[in-house]
PDB file of N, CA and C in Angstrom:
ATOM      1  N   UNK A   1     127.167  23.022 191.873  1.00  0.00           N
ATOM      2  CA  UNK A   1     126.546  22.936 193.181  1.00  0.00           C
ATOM      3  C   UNK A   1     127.231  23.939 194.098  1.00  0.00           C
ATOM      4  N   UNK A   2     126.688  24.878 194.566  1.00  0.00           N
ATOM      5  CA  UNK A   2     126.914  25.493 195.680  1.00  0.00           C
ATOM      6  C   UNK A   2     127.002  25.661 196.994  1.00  0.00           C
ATOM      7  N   UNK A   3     126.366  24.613 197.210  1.00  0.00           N
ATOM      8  CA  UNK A   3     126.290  24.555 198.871  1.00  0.00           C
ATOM      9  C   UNK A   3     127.093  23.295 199.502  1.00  0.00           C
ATOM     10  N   UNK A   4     127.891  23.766 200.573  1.00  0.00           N
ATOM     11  CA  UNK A   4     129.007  23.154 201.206  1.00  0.00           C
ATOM     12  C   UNK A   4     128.752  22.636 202.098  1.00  0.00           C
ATOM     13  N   UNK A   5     129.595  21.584 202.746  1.00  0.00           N
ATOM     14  CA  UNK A   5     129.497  21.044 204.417  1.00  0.00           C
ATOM     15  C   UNK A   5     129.843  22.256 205.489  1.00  0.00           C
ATOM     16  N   UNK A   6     128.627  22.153 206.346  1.00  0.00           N
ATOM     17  CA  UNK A   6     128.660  22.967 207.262  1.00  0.00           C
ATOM     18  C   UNK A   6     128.044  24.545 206.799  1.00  0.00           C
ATOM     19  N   UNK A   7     127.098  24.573 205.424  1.00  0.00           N
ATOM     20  CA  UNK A   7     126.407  25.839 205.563  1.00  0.00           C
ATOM     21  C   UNK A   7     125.097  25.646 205.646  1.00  0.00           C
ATOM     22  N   UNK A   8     124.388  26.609 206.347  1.00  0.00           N
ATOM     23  CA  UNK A   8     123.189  26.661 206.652  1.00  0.00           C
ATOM     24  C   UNK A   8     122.485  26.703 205.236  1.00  0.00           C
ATOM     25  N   UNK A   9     121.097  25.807 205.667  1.00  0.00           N
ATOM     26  CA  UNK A   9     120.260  25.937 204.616  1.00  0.00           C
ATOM     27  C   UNK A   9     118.567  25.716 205.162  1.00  0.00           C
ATOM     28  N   UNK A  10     117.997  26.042 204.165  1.00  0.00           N
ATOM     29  CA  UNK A  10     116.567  25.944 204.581  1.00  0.00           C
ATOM     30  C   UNK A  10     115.942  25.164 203.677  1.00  0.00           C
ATOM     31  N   UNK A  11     114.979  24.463 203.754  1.00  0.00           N
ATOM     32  CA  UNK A  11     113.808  23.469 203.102  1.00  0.00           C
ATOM     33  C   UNK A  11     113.075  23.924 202.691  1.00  0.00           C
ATOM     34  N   UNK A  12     112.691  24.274 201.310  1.00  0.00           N
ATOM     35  CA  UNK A  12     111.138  24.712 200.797  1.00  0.00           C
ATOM     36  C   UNK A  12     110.188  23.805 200.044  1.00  0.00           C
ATOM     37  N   UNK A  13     110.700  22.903 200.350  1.00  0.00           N
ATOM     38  CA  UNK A  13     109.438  21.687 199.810  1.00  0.00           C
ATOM     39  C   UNK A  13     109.101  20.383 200.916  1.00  0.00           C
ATOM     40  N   UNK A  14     108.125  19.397 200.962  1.00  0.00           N
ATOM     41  CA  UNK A  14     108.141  18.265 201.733  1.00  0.00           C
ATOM     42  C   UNK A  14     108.005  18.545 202.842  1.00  0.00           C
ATOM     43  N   UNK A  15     107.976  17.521 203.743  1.00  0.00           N
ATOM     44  CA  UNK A  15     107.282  17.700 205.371  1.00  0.00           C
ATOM     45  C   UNK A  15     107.752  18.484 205.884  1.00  0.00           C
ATOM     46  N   UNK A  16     109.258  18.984 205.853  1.00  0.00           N
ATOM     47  CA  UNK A  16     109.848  19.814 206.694  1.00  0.00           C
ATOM     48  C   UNK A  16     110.176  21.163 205.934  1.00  0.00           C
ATOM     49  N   UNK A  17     108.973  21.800 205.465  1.00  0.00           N
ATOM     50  CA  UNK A  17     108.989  22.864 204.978  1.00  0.00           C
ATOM     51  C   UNK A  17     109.450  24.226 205.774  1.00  0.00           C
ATOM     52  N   UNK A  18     109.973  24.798 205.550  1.00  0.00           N
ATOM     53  CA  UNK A  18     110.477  26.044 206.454  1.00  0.00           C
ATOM     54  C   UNK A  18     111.517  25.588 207.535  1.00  0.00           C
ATOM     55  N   UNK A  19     111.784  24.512 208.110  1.00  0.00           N
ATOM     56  CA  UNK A  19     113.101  24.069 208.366  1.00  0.00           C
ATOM     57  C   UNK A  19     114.382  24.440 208.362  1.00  0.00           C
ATOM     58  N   UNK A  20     115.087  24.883 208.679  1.00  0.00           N
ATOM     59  CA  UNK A  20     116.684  25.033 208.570  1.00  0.00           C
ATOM     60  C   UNK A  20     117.728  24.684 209.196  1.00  0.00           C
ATOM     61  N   UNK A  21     118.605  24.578 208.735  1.00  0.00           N
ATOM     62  CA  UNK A  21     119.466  23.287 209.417  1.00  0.00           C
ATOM     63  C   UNK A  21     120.943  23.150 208.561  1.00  0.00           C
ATOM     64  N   UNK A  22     122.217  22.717 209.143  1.00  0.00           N
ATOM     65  CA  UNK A  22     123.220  22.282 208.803  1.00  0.00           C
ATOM     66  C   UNK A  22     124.095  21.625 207.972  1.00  0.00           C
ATOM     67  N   UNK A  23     123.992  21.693 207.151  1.00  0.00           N
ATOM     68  CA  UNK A  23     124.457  20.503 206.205  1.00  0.00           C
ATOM     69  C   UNK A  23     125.467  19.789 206.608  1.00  0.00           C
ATOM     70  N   UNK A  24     125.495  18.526 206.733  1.00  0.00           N
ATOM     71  CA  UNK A  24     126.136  17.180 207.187  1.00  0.00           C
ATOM     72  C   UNK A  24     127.177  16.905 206.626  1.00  0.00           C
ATOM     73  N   UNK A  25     126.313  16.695 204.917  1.00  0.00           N
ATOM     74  CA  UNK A  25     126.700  15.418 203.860  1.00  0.00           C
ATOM     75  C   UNK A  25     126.285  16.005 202.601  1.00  0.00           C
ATOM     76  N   UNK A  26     127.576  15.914 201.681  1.00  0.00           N
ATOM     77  CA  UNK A  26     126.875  16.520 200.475  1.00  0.00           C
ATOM     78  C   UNK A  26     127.366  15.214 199.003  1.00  0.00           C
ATOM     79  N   UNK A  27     125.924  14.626 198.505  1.00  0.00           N
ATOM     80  CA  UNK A  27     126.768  13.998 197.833  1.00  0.00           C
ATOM     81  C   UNK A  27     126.084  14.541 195.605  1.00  0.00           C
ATOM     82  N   UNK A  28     127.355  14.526 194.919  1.00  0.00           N
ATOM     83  CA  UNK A  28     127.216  15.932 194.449  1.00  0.00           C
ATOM     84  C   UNK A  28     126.949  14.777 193.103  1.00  0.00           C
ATOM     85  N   UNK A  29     127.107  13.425 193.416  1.00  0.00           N
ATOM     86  CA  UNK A  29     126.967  12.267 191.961  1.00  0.00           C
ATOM     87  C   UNK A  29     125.568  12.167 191.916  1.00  0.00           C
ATOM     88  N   UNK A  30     124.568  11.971 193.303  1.00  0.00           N
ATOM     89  CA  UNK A  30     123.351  11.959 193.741  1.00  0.00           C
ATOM     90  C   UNK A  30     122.537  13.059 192.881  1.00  0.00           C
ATOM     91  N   UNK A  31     123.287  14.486 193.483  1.00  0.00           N
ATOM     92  CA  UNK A  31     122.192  15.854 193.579  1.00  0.00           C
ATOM     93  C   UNK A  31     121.502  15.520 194.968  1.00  0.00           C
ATOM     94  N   UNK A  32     122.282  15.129 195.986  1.00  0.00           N
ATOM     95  CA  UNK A  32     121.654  14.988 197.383  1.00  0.00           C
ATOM     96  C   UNK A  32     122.414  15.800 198.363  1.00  0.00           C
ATOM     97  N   UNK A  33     121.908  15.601 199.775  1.00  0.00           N
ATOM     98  CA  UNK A  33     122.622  16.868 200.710  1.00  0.00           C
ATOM     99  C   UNK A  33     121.934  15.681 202.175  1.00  0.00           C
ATOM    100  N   UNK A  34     122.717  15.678 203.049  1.00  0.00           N
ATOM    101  CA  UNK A  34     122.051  15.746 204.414  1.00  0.00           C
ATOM    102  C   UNK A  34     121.956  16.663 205.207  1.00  0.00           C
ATOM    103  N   UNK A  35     120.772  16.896 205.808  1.00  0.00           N
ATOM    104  CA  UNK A  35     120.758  18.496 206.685  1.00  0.00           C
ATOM    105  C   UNK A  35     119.989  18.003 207.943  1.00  0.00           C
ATOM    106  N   UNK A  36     121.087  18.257 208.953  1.00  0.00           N
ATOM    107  CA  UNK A  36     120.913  18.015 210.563  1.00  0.00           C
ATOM    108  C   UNK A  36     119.139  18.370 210.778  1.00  0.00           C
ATOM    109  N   UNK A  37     118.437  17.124 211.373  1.00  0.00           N
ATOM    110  CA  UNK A  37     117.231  17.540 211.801  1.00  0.00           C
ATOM    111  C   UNK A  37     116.286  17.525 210.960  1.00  0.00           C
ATOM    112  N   UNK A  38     116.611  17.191 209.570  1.00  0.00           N
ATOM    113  CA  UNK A  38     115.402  17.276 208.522  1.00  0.00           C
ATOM    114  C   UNK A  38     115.367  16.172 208.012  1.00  0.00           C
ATOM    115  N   UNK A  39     114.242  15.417 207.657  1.00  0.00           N
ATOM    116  CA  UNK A  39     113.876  14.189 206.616  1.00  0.00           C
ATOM    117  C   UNK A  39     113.981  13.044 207.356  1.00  0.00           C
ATOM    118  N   UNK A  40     114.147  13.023 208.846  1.00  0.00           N
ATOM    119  CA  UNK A  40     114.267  11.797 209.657  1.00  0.00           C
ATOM    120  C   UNK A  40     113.691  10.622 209.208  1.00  0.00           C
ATOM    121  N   UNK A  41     114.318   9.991 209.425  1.00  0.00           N
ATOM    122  CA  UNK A  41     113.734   8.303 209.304  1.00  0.00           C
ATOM    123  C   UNK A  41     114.050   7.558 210.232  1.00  0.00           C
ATOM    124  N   UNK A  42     112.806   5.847 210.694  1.00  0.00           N
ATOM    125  CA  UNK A  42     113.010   4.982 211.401  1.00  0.00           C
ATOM    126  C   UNK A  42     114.414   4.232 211.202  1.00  0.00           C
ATOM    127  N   UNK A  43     115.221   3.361 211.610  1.00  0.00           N
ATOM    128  CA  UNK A  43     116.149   2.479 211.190  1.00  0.00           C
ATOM    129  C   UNK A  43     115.350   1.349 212.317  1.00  0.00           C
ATOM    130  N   UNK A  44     115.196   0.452 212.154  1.00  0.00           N
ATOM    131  CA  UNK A  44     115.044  -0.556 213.211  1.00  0.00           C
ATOM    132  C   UNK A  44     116.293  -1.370 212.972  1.00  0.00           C
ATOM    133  N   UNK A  45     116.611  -1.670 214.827  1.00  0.00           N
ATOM    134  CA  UNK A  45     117.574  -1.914 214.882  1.00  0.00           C
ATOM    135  C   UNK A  45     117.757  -3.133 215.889  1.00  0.00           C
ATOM    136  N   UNK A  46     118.353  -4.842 215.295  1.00  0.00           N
ATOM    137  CA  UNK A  46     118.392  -5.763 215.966  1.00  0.00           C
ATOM    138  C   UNK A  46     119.420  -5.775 217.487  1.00  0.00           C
ATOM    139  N   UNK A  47     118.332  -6.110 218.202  1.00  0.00           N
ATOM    140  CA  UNK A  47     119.567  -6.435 219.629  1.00  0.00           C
ATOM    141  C   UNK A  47     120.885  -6.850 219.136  1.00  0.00           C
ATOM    142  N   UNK A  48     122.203  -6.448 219.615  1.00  0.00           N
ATOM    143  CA  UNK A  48     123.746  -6.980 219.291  1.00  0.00           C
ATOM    144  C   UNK A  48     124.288  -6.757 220.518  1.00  0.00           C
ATOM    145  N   UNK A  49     125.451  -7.319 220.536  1.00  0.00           N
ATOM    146  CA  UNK A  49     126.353  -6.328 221.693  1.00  0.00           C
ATOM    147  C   UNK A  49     126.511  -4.879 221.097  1.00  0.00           C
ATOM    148  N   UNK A  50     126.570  -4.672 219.937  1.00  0.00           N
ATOM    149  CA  UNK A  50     126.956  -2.788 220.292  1.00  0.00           C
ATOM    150  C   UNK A  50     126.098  -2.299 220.619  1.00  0.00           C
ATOM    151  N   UNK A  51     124.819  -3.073 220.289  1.00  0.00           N
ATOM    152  CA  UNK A  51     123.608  -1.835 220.359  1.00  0.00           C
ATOM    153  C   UNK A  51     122.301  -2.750 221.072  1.00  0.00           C
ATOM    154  N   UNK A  52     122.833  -3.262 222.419  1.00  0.00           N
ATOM    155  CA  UNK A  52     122.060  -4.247 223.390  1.00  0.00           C
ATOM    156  C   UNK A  52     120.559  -3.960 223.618  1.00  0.00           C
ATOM    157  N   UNK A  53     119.994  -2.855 223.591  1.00  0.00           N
ATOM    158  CA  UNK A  53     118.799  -2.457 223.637  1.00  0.00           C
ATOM    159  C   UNK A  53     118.414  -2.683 222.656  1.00  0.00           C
ATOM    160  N   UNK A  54     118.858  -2.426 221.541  1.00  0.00           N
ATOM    161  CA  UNK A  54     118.007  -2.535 219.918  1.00  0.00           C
ATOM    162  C   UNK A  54     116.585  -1.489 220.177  1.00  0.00           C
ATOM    163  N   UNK A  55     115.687  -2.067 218.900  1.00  0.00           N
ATOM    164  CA  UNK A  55     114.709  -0.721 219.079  1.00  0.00           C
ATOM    165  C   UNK A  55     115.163   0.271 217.997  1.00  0.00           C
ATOM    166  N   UNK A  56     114.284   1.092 217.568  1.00  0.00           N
ATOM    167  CA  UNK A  56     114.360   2.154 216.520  1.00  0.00           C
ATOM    168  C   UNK A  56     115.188   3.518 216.547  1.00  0.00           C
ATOM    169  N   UNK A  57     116.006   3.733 215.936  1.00  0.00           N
ATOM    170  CA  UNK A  57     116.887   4.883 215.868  1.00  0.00           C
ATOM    171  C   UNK A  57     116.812   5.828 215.063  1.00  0.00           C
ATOM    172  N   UNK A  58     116.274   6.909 215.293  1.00  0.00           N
ATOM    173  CA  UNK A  58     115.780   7.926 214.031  1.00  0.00           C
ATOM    174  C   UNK A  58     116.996   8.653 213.883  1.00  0.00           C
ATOM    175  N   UNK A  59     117.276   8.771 212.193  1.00  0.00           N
ATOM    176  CA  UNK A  59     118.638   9.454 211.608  1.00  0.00           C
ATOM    177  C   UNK A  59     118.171   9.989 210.370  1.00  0.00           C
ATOM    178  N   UNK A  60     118.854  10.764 209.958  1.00  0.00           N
ATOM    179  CA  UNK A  60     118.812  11.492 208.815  1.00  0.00           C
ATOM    180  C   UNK A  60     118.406  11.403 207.682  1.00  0.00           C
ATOM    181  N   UNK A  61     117.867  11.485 206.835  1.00  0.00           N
ATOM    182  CA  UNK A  61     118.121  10.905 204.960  1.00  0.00           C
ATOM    183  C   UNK A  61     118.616  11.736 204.203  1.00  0.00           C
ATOM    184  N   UNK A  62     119.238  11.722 203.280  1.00  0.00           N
ATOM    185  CA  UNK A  62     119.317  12.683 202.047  1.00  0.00           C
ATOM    186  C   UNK A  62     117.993  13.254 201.281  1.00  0.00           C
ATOM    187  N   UNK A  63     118.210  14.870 201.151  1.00  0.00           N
ATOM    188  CA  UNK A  63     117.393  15.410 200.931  1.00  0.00           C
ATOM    189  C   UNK A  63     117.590  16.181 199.488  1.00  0.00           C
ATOM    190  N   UNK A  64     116.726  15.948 198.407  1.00  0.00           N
ATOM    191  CA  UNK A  64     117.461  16.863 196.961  1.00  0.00           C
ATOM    192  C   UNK A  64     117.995  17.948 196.936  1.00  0.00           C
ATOM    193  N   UNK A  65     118.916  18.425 196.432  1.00  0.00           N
ATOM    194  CA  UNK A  65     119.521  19.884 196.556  1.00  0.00           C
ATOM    195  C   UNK A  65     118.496  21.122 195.646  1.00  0.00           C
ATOM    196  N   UNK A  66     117.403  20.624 195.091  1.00  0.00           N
ATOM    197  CA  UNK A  66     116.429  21.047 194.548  1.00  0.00           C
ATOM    198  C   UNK A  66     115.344  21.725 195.433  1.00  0.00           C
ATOM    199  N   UNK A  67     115.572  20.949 196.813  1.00  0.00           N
ATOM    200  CA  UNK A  67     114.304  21.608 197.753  1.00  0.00           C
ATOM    201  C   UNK A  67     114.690  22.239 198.454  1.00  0.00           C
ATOM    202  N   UNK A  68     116.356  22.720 198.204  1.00  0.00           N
ATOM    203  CA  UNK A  68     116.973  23.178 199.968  1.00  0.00           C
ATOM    204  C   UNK A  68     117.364  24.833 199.510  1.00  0.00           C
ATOM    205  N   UNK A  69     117.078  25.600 199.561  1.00  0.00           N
ATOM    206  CA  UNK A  69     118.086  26.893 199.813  1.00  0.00           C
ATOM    207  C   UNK A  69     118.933  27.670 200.267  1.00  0.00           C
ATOM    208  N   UNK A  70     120.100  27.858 200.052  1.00  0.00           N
ATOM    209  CA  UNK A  70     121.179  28.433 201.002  1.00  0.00           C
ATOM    210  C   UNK A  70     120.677  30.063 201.659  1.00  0.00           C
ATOM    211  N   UNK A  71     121.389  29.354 202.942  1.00  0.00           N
ATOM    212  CA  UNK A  71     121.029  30.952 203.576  1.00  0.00           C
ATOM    213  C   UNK A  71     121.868  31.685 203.790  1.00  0.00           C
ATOM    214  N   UNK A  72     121.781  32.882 203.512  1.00  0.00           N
ATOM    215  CA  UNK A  72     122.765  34.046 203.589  1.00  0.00           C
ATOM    216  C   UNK A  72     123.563  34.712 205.042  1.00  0.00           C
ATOM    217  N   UNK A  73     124.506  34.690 204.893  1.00  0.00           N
ATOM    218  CA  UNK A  73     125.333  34.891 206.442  1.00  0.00           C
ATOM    219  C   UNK A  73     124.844  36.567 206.908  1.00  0.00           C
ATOM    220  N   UNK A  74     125.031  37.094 205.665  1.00  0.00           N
ATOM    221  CA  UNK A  74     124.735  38.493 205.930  1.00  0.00           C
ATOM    222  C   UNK A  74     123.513  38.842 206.121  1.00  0.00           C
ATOM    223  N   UNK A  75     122.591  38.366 204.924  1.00  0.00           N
ATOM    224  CA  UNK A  75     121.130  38.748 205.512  1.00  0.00           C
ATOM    225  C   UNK A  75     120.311  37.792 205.627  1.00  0.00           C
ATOM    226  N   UNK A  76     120.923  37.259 206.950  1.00  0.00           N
ATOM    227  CA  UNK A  76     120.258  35.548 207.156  1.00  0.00           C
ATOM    228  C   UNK A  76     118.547  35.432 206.611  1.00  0.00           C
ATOM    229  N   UNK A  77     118.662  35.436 205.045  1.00  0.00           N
ATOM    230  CA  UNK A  77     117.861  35.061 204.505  1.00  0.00           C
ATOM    231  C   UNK A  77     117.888  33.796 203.597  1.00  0.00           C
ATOM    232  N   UNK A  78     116.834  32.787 203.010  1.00  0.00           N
ATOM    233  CA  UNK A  78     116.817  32.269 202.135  1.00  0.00           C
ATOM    234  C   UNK A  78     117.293  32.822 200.880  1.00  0.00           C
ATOM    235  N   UNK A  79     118.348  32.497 199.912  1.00  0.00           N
ATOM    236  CA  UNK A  79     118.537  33.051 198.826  1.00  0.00           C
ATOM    237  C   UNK A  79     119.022  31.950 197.943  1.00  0.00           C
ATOM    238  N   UNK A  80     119.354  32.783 196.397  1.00  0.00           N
ATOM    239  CA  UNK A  80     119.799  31.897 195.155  1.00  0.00           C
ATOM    240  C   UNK A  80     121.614  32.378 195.382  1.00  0.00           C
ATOM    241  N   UNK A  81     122.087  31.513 195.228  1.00  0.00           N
ATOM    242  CA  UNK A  81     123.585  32.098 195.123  1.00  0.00           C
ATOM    243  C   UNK A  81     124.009  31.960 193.549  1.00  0.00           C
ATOM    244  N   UNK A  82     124.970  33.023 193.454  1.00  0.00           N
ATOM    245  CA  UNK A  82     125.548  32.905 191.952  1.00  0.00           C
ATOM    246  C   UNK A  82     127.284  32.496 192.285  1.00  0.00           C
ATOM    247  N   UNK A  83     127.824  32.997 190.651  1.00  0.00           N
ATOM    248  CA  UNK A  83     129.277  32.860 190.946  1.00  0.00           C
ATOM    249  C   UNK A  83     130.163  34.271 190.303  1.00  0.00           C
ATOM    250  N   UNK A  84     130.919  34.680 190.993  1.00  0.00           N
ATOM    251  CA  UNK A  84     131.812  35.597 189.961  1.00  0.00           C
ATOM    252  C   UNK A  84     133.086  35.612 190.166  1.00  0.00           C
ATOM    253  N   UNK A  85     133.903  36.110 189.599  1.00  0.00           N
ATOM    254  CA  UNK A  85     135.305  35.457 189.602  1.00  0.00           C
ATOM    255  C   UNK A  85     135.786  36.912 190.193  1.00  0.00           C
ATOM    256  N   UNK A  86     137.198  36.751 190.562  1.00  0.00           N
ATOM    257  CA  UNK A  86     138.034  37.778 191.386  1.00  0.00           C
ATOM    258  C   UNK A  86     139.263  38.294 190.243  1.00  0.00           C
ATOM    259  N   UNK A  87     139.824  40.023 190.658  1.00  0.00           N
ATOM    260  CA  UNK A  87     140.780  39.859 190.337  1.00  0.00           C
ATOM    261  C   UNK A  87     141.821  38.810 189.600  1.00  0.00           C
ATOM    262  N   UNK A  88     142.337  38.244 190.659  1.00  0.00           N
ATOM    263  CA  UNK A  88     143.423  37.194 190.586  1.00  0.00           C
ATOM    264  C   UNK A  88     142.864  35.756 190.230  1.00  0.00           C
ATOM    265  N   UNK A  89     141.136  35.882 189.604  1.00  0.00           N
ATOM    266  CA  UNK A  89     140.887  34.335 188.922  1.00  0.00           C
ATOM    267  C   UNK A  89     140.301  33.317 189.760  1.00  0.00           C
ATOM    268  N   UNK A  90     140.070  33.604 190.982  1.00  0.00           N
ATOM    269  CA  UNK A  90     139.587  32.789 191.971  1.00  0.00           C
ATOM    270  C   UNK A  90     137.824  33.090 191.765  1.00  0.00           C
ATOM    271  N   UNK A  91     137.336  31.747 192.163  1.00  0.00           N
ATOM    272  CA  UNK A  91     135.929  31.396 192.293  1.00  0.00           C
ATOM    273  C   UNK A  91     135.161  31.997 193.076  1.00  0.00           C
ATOM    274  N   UNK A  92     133.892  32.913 193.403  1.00  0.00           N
ATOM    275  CA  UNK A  92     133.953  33.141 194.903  1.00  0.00           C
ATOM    276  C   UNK A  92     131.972  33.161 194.319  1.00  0.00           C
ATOM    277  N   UNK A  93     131.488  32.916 195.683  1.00  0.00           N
ATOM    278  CA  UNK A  93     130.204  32.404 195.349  1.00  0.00           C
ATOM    279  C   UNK A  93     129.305  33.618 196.410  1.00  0.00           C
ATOM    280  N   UNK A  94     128.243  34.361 195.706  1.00  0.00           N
ATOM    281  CA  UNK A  94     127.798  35.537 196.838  1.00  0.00           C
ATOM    282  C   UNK A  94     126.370  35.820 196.528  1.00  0.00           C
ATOM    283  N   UNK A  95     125.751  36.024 197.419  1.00  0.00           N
ATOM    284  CA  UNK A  95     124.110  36.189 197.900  1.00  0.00           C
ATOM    285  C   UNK A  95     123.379  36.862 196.873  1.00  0.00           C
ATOM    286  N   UNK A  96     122.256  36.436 195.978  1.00  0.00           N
ATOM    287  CA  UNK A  96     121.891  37.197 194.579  1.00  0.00           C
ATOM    288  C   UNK A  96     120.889  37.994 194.984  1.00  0.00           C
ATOM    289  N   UNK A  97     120.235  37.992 196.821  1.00  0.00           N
ATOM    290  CA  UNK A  97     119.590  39.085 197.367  1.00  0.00           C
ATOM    291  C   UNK A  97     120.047  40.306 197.974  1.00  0.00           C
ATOM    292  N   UNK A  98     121.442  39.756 198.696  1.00  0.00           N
ATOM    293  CA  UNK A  98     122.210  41.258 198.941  1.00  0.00           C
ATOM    294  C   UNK A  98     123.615  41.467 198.217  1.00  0.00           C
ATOM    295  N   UNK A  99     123.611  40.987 197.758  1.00  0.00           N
ATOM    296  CA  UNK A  99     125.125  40.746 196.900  1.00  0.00           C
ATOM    297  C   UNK A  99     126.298  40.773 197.648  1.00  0.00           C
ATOM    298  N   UNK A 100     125.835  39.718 198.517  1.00  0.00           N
ATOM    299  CA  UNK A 100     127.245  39.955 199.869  1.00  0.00           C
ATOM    300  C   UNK A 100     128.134  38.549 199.120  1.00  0.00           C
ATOM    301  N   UNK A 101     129.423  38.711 199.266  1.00  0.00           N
ATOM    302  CA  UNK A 101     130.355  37.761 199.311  1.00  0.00           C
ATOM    303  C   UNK A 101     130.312  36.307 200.774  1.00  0.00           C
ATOM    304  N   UNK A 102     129.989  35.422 199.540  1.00  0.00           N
ATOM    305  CA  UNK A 102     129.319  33.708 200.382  1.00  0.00           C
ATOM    306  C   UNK A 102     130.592  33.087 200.790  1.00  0.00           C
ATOM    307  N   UNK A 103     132.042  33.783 200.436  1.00  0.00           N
ATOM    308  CA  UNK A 103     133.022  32.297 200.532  1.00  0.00           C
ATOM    309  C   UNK A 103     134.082  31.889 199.008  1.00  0.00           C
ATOM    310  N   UNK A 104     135.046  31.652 199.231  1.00  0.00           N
ATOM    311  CA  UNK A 104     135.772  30.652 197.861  1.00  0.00           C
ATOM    312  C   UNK A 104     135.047  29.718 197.426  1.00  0.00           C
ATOM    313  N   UNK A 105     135.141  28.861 196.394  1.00  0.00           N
ATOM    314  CA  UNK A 105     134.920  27.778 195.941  1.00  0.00           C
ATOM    315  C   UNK A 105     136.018  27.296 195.103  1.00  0.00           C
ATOM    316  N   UNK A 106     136.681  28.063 193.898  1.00  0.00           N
ATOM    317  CA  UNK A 106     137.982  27.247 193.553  1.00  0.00           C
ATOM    318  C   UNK A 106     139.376  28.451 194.003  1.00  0.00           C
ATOM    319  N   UNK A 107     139.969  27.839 193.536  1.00  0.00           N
ATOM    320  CA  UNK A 107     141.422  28.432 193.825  1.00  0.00           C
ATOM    321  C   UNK A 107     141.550  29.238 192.499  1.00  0.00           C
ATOM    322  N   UNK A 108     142.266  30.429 192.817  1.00  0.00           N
ATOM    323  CA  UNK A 108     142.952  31.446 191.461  1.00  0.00           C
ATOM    324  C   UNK A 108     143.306  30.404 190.164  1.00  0.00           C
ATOM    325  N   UNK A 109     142.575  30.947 188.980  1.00  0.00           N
ATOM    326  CA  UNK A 109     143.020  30.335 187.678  1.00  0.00           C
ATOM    327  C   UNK A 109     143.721  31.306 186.808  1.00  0.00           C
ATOM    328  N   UNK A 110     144.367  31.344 186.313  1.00  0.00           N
ATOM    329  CA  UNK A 110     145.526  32.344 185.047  1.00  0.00           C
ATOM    330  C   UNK A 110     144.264  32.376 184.054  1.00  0.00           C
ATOM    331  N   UNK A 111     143.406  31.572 183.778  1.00  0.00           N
ATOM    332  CA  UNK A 111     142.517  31.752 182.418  1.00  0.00           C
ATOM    333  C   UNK A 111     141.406  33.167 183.025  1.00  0.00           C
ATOM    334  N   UNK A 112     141.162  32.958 184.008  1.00  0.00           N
ATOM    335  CA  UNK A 112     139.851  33.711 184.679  1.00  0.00           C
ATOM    336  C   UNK A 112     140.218  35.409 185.299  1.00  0.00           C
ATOM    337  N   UNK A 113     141.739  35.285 185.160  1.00  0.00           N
ATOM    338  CA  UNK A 113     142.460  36.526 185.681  1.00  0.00           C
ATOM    339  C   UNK A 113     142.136  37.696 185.275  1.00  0.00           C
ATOM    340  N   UNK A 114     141.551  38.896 185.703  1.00  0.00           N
ATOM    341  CA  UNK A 114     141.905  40.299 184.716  1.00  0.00           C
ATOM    342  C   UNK A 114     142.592  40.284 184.081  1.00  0.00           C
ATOM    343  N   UNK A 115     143.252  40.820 183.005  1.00  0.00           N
ATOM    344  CA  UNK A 115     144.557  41.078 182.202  1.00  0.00           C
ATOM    345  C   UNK A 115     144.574  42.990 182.455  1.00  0.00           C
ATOM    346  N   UNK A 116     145.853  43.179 182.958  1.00  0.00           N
ATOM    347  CA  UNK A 116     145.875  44.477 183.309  1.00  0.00           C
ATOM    348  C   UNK A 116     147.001  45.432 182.779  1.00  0.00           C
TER     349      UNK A 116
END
């Protein structure tokens, strides 16, 4: 899974098609994601003291990581991201439309290293 808390992504399937938005919540046992502003739902909600008004509260749902696409910092486009490794063995994840560098994902490994 590629996409992190706090990167932009866009929706290409379901009501909120063309959408883009934040990622929240990523849960990676699911294959789910929450993304600020997309997939809203009712909660109805009983009068209490915390929440004295009661009445309906629209919040988020999890959305498949199947419908969402990461968007590119560099060419704030929808894209596929890949992976390729560094020098020194580290993970690094980058845009398969402009081939810009997306970010780390693991830390330097000795197995993944050049040998020089």
């Amino acid at each position: 899974m590629h996409i992190k808390i706090n990167d932009t992504v866009q929706v290409i399937t379901g009501d909120d098609q063309g959408a883009r938005g934040k990622v929240l919540s990523v849960n990676r046992a699911a294959g789910k994601l929450t993304v600020e502003g997309v997939n809203r739902a009712y909660k109805h909600v009983r009068r209490s003291q915390k929440n004295p008004q009661g009445g309906r509260l629209s919040k988020e749902m999890p959305v498949p990581l199947s419908n969402v696409l990461y968007v590119c910092k560099a060419c704030n486009k929808a894209t596929r991201t890949g992976v390729r490794y560094d020098d020194d063995g580290s993970k690094h994840r980058y845009c398969k439309r402009c081939g810009a560098d997306n970010g780390q994902i693991a830390p330097a490994k000795a197995r993944y290293a050049k040998k020089s």
